[in-house]
N, C-alpha and C. Protein backbone atom coordinates (compact mmCIF):
# COMPACT_ATOMS: atom_id res chain seq x y z
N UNK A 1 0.82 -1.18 0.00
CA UNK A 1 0.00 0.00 0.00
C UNK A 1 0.87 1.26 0.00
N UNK A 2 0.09 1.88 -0.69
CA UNK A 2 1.10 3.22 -1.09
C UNK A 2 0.52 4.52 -0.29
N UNK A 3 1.51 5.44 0.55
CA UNK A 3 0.72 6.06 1.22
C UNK A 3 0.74 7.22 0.34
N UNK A 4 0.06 7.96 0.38
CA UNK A 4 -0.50 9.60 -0.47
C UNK A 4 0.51 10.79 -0.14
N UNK A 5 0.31 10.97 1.16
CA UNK A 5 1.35 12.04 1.78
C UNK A 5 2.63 12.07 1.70
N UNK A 6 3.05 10.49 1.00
CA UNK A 6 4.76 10.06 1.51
C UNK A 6 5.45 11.09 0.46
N UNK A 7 5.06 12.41 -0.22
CA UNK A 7 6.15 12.84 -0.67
C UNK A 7 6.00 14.23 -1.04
N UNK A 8 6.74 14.97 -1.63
CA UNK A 8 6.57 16.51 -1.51
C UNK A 8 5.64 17.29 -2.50
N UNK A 9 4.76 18.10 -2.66
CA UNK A 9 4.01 18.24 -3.57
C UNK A 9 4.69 19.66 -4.41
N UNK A 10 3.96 20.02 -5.67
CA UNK A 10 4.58 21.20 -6.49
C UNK A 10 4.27 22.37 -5.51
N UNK A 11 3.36 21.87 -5.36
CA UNK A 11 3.07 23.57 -3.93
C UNK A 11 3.91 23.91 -2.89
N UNK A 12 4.50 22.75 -2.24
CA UNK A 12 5.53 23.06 -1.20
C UNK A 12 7.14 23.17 -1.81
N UNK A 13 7.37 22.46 -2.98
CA UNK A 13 8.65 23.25 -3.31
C UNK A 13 8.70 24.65 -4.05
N UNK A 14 7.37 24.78 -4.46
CA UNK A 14 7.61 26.19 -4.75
C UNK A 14 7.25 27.29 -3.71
N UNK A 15 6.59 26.98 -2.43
CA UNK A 15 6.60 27.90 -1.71
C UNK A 15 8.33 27.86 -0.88
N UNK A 16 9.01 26.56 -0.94
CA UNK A 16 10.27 26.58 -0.33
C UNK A 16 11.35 27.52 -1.20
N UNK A 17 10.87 27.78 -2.59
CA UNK A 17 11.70 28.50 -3.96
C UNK A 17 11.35 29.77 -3.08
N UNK A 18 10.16 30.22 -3.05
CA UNK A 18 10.01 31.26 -2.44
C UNK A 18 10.84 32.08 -1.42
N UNK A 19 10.62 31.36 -0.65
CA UNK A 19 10.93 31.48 0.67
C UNK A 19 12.66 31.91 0.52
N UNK A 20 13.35 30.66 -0.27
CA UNK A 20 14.81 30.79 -0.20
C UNK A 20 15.30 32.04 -1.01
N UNK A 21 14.51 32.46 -2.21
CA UNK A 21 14.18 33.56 -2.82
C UNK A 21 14.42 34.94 -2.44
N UNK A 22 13.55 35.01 -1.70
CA UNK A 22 13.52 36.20 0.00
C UNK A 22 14.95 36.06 0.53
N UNK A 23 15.50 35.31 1.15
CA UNK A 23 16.27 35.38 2.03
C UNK A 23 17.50 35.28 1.33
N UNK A 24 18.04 34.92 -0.11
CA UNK A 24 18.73 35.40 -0.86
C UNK A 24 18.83 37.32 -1.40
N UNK A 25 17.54 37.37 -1.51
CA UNK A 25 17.13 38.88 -1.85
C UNK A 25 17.93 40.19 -0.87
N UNK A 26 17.31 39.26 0.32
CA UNK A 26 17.86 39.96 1.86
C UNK A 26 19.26 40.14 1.46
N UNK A 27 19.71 39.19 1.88
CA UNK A 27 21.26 38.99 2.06
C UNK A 27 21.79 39.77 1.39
N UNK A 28 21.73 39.38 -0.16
CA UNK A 28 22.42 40.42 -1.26
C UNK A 28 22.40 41.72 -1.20
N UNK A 29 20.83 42.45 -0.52
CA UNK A 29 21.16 43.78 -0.27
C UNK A 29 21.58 44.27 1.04
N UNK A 30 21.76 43.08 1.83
CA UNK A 30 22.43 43.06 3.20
C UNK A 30 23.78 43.61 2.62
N UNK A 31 24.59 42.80 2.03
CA UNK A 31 26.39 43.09 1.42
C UNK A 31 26.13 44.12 0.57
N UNK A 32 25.33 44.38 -0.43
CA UNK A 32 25.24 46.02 -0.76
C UNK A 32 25.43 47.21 0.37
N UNK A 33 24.60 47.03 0.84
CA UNK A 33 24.92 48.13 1.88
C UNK A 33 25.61 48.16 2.90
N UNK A 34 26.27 47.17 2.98
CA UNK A 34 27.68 46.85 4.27
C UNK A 34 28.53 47.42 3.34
N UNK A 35 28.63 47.02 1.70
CA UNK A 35 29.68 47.16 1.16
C UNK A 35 29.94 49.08 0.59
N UNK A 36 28.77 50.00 0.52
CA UNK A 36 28.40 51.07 0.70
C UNK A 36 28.75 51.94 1.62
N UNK A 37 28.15 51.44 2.49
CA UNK A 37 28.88 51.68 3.95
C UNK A 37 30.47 51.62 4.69
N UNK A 38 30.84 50.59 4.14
CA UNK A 38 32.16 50.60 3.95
C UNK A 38 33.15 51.66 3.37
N UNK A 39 32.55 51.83 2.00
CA UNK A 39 32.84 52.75 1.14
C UNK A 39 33.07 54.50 1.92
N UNK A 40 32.06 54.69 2.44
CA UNK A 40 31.76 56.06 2.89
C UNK A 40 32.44 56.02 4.31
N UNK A 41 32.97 54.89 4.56
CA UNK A 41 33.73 54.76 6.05
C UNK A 41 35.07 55.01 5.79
N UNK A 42 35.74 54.35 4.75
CA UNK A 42 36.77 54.29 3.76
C UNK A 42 37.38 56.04 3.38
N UNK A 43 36.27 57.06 3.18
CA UNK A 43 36.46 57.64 2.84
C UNK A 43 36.49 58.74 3.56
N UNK A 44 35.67 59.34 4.59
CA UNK A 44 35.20 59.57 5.80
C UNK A 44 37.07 59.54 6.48
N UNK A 45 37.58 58.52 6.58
CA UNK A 45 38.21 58.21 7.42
C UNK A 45 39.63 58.65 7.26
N UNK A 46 39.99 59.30 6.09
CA UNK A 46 40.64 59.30 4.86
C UNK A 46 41.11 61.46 5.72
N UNK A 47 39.51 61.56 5.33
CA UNK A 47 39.14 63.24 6.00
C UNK A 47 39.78 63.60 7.53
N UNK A 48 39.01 61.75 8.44
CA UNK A 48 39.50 62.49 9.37
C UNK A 48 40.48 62.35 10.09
N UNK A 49 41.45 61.77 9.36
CA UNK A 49 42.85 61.32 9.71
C UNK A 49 43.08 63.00 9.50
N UNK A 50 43.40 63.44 8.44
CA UNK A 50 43.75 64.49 8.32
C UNK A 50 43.59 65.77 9.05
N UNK A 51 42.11 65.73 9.70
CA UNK A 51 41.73 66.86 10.54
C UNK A 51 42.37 66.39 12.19
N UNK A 52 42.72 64.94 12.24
CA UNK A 52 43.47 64.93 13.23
C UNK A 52 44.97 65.55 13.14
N UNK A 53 45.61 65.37 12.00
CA UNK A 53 47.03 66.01 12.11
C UNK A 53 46.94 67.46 11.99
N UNK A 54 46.12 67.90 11.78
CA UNK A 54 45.66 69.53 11.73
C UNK A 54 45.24 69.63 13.38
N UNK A 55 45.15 68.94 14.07
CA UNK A 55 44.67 69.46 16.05
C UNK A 55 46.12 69.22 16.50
N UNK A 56 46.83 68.00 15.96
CA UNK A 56 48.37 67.43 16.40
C UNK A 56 49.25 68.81 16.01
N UNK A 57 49.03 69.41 15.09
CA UNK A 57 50.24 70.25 14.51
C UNK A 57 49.43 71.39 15.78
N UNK A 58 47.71 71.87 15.60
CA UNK A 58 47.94 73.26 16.34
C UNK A 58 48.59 72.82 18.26
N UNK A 59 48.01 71.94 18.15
CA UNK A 59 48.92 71.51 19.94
C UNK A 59 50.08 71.46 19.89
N UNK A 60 50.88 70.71 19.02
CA UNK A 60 52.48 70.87 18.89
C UNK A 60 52.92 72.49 19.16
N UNK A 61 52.17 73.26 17.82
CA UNK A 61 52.70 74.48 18.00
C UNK A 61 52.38 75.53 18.76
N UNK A 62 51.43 75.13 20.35
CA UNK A 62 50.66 76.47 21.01
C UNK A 62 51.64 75.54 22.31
N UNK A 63 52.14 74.43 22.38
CA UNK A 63 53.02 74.04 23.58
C UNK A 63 54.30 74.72 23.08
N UNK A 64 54.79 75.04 22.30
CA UNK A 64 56.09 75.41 22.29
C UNK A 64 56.76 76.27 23.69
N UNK A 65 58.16 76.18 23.73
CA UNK A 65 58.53 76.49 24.70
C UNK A 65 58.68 77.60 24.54
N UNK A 66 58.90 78.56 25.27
CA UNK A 66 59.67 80.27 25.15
C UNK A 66 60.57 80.24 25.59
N UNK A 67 62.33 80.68 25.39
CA UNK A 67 62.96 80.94 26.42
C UNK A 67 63.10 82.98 26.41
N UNK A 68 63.49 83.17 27.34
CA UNK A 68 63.80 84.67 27.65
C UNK A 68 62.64 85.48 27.75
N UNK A 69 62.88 87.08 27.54
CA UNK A 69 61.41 87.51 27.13
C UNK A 69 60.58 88.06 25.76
N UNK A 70 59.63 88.40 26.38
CA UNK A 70 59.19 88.60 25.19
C UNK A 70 58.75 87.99 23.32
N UNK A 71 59.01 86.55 24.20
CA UNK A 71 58.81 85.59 23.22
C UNK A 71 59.85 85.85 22.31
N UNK A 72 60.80 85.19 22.15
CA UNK A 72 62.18 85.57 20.80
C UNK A 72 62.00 84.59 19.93
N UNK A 73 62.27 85.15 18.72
CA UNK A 73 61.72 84.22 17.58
C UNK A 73 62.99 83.26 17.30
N UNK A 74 63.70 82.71 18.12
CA UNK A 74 64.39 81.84 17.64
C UNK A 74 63.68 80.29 16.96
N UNK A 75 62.69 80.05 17.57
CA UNK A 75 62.35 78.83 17.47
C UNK A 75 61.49 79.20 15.94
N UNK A 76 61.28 79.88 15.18
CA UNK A 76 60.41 79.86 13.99
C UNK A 76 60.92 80.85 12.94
N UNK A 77 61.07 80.11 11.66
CA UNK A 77 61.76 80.30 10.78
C UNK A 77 60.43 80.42 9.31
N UNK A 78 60.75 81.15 8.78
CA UNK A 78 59.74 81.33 7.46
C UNK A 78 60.69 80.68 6.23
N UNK A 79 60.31 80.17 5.37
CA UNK A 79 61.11 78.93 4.78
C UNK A 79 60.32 79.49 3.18
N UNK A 80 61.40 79.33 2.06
CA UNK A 80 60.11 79.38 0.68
C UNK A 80 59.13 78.60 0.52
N UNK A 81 59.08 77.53 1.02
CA UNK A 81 57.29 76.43 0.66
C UNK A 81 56.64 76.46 1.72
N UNK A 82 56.69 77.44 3.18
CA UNK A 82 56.34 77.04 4.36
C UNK A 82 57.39 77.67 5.63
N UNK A 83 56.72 77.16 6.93
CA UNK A 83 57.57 77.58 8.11
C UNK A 83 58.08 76.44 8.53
N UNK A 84 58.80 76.58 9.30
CA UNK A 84 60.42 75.61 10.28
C UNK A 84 59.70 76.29 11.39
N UNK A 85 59.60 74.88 12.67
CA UNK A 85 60.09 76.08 13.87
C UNK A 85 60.40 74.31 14.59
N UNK A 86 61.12 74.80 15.93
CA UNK A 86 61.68 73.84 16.79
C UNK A 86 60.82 74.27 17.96
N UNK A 87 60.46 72.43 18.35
CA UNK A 87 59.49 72.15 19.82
C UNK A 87 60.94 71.30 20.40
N UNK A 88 61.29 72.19 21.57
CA UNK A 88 62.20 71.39 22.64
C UNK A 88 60.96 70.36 23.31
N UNK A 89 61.87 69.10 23.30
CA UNK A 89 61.47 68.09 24.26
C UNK A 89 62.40 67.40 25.04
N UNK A 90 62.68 66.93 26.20
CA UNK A 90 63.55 66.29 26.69
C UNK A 90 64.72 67.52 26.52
N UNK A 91 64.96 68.67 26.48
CA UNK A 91 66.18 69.11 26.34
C UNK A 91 66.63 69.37 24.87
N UNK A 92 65.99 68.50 24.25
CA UNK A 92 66.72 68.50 22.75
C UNK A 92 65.67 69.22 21.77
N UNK A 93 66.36 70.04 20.76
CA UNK A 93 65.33 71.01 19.95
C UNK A 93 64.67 70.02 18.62
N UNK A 94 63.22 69.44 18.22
CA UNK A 94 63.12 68.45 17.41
C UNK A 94 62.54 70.38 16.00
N UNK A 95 63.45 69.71 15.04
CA UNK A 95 62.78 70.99 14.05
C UNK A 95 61.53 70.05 13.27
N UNK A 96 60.64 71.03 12.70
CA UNK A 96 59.44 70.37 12.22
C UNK A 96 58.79 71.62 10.93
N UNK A 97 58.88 71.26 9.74
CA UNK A 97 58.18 71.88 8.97
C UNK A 97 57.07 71.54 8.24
N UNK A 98 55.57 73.08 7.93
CA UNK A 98 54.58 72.74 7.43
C UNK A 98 55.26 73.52 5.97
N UNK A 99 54.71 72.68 5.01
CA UNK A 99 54.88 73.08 3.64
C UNK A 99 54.37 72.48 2.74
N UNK A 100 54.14 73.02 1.56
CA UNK A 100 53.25 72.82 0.30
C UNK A 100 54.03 71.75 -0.45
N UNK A 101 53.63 70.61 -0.70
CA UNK A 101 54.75 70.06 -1.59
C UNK A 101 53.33 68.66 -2.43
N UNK A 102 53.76 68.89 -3.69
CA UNK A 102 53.39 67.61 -4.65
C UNK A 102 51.98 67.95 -4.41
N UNK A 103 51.25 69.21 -4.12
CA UNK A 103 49.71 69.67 -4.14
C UNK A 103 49.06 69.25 -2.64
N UNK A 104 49.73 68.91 -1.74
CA UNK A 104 49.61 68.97 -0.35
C UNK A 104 50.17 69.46 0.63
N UNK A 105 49.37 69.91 1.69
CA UNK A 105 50.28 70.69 2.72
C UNK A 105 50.70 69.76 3.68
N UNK A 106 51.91 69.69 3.97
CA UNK A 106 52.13 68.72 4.45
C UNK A 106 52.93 68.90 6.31
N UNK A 107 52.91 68.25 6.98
CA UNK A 107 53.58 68.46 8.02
C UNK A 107 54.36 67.60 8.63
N UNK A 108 56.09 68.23 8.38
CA UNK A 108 57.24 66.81 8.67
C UNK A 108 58.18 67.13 9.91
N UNK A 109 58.10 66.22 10.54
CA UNK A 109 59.15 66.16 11.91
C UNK A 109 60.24 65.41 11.39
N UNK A 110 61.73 66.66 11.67
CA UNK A 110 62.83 65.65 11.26
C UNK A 110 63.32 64.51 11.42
N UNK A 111 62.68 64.01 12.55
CA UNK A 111 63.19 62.76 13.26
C UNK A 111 62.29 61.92 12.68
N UNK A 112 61.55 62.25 12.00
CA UNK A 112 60.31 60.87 11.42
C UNK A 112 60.60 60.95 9.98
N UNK A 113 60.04 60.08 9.49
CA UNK A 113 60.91 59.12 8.16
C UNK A 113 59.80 59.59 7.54
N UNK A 114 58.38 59.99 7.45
CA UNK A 114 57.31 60.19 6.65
C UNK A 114 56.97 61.65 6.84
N UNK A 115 56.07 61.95 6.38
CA UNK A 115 54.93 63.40 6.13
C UNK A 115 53.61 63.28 6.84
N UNK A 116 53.29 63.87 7.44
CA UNK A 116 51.44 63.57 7.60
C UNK A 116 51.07 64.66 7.27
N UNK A 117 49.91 64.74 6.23
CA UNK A 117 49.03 64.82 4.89
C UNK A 117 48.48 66.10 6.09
N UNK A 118 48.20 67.36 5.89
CA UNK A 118 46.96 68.02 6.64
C UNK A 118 46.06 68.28 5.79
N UNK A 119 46.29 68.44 4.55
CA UNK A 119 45.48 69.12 3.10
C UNK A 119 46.09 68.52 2.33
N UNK A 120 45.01 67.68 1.53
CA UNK A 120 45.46 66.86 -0.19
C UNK A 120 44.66 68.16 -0.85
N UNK A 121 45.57 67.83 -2.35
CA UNK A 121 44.47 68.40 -3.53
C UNK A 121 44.54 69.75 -3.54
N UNK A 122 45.67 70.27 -2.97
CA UNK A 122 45.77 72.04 -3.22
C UNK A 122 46.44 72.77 -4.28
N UNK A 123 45.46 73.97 -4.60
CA UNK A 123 46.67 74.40 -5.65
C UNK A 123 47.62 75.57 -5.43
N UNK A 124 47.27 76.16 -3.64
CA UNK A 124 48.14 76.96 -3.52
C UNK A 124 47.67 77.18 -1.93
N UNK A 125 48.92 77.62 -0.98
CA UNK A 125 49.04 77.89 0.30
C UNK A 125 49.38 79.31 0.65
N UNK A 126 48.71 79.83 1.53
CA UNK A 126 49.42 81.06 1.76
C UNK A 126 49.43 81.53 3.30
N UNK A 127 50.56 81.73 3.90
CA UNK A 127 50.84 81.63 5.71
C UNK A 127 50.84 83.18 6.03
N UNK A 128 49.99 83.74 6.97
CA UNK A 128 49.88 85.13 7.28
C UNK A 128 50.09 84.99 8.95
N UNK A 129 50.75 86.22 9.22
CA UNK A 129 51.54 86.05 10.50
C UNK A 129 50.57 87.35 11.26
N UNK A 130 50.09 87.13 12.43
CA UNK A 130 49.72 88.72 12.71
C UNK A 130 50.77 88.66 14.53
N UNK A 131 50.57 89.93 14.75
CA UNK A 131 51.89 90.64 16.03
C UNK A 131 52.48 91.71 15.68
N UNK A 132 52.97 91.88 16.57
CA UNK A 132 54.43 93.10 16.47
C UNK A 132 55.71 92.26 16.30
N UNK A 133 56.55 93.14 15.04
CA UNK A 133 57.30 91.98 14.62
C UNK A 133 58.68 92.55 15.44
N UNK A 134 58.31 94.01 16.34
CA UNK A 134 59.72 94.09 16.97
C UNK A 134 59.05 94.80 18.30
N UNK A 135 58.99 94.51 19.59
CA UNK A 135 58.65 94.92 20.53
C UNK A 135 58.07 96.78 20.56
N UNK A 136 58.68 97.26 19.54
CA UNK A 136 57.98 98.97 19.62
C UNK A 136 56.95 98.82 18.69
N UNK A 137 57.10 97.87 17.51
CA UNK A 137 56.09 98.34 16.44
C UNK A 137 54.35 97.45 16.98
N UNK A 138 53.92 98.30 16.07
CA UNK A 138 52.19 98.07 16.33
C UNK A 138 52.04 96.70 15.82
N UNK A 139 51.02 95.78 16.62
CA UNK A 139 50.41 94.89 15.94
C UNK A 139 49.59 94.75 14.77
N UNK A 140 49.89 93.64 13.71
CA UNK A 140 49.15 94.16 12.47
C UNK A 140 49.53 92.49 11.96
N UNK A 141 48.76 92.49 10.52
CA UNK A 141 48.57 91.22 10.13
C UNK A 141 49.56 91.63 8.75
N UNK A 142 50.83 90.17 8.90
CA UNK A 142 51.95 90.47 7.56
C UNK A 142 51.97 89.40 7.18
N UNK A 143 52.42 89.65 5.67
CA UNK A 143 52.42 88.43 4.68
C UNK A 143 53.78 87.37 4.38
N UNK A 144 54.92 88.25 5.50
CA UNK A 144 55.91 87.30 6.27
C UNK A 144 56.27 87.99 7.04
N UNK A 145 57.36 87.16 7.49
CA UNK A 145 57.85 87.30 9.03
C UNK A 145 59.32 87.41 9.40
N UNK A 146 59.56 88.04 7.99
CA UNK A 146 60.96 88.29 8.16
C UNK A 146 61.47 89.79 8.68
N UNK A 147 62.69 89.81 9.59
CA UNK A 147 62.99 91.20 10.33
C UNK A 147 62.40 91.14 11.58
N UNK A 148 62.03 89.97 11.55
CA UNK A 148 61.18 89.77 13.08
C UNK A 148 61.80 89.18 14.56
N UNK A 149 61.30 90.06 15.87
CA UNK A 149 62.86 89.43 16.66
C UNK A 149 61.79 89.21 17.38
N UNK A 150 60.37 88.55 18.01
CA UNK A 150 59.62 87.96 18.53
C UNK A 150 58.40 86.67 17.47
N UNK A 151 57.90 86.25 18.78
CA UNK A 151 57.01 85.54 17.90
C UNK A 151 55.80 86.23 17.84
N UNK A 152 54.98 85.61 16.28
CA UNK A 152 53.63 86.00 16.25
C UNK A 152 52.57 85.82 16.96
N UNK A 153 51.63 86.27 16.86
CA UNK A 153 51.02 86.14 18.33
C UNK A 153 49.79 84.86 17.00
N UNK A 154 49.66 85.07 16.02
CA UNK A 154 48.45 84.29 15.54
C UNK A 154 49.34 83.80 14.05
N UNK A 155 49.55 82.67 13.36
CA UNK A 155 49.84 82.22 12.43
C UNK A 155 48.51 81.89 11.33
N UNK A 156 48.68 82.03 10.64
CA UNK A 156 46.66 81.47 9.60
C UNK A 156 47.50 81.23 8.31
N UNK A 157 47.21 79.68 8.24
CA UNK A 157 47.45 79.05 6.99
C UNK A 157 46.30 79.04 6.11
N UNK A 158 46.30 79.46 4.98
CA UNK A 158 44.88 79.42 3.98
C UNK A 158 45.08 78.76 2.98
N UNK A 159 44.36 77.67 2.40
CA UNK A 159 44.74 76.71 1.30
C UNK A 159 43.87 77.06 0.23
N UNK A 160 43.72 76.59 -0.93
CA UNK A 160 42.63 76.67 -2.32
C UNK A 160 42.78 75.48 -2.60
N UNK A 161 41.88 74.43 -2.94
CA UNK A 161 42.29 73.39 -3.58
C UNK A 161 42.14 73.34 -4.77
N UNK A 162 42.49 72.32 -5.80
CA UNK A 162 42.69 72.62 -6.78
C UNK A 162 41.82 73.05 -7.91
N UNK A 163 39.76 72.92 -7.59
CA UNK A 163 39.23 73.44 -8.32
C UNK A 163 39.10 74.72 -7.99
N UNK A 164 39.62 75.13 -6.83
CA UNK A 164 39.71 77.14 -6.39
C UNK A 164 38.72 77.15 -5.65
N UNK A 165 38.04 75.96 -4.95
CA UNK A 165 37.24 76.15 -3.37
C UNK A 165 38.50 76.10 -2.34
N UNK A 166 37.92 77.41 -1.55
CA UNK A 166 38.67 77.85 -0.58
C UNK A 166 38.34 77.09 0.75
N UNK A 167 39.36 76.40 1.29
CA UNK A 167 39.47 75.76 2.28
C UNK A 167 39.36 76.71 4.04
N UNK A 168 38.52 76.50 5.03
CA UNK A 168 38.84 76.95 6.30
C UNK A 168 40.33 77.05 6.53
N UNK A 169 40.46 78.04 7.07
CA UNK A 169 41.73 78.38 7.59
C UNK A 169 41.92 78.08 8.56
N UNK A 170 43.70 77.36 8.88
CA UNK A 170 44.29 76.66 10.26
C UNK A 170 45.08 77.84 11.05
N UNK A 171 44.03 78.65 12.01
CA UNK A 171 45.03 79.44 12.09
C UNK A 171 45.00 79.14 13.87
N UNK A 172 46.39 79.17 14.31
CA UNK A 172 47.32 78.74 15.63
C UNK A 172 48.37 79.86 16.16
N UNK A 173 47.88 79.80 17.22
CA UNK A 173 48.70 80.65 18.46
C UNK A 173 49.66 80.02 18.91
N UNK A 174 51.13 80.22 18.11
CA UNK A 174 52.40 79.70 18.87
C UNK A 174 52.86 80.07 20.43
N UNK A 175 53.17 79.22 21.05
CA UNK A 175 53.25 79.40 22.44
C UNK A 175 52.08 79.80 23.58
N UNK A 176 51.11 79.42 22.87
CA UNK A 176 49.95 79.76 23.43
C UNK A 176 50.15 79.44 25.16
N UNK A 177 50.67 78.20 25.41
CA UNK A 177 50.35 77.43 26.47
C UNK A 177 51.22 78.42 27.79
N UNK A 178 52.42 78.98 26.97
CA UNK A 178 53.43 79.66 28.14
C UNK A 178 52.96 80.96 28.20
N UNK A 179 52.07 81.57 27.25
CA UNK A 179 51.17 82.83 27.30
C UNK A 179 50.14 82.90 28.11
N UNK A 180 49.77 81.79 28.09
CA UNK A 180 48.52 81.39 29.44
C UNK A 180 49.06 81.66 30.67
N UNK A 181 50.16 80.83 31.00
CA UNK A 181 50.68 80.79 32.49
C UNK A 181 51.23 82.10 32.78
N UNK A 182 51.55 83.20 31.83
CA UNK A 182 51.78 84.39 32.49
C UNK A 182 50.72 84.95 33.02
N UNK A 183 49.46 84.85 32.71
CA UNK A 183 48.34 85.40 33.40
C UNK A 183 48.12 85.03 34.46
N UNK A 184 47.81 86.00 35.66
CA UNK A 184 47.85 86.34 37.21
C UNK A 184 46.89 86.64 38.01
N UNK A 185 46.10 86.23 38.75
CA UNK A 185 44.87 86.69 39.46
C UNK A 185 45.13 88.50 39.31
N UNK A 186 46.27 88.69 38.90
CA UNK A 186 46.34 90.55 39.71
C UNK A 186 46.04 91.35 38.41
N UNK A 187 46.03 90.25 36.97
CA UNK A 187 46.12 91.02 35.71
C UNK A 187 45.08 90.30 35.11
N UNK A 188 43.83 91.12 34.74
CA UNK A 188 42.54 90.29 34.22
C UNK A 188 42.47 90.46 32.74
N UNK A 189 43.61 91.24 32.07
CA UNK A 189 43.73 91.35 30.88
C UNK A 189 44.94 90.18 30.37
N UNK A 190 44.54 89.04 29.58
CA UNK A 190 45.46 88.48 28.81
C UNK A 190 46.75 89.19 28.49
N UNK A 191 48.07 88.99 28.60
CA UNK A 191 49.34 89.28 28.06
C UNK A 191 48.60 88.90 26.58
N UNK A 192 49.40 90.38 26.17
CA UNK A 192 49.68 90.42 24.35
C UNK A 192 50.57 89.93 23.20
């Protein structure tokens, strides 16, 4: 005797086609959009590497040390593609320059073997210094910093990239940190 039920009918493998159908469907646009996502993470990440070495460079350069008074510009140098200046650490002076090179601004510590990227894709840099560039003269904003026997009180790097959208400007207070500590419960006006 032959039983009826003993086997699968057209209705249940095609509702099982179905079914596996769906959950193929899923999946595939599951890895689309992981793989999307990825993409924009990829890229995203790319940005904010970069806006990290742009916080690394303004902290590097607002710890700088001062020696003597009046802030003396030994430690910062105006360079043709960019500035030089030296962060003492341990005693020892490490020099470090930001400069334009191969359509990026770039920022290199001599002691390190690479560059880190602050701006890809530029087609031109331009570094504006504002201060008094000699203890009598007036504060004012100059387009260098040469003849100068202190430091600037504000540095502003301005980039263009290469279709001529103008990039936010990185602009940093060298020695910021030893400018702070001169301020005194007795003096409620910031040193200049």
């Amino acid at each position: 005797m032959r039983r009826q039920d003993a086997g699968i009918t057209l209705l249940e493998v095609l509702l099982a086609l179905a079914v596996m159908a769906m959950l193929g469907v899923g999946i595939g646009s599951l890895f689309e959009t992981g793989s999307q996502v990825w993409q924009r993470i990829d890229a995203n990440s790319e940005v904010a590497d970069h806006a990290i070495n742009r916080t690394e460079l303004r902290s590097t350069l607002e710890s700088m040390q001062v020696v003597g008074p009046d802030l003396p510009l030994s430690e910062l140098i105006e360079t043709d593609d960019g500035i030089a200046f030296a962060i003492e650490k341990d005693g020892i002076s490490i020099w470090q320059r930001v400069r334009l090179s191969e359509n990026a601004l770039l920022w290199q510590v001599d002691s390190a073997p690479t560059s880190q990227i602050l701006r890809p894709d530029l087609s031109r840099v331009t570094f504006s210094y504002y201060g008094r560039k000699t203890v009598r003269s007036e504060p004012d904003w100059h387009t260098n910093w040469d003849d100068a026997t202190i430091l600037p009180v504000l540095i502003k790097i301005e980039s263009w990239q290469i279709g001529g959208q103008v990039n936010p400007p990185l602009t940093i207070q060298p020695a910021k940190l030893t400018r702070q500590m001169e301020i005194s419960l007795s003096s409620l006006v910031p040193p200049d």
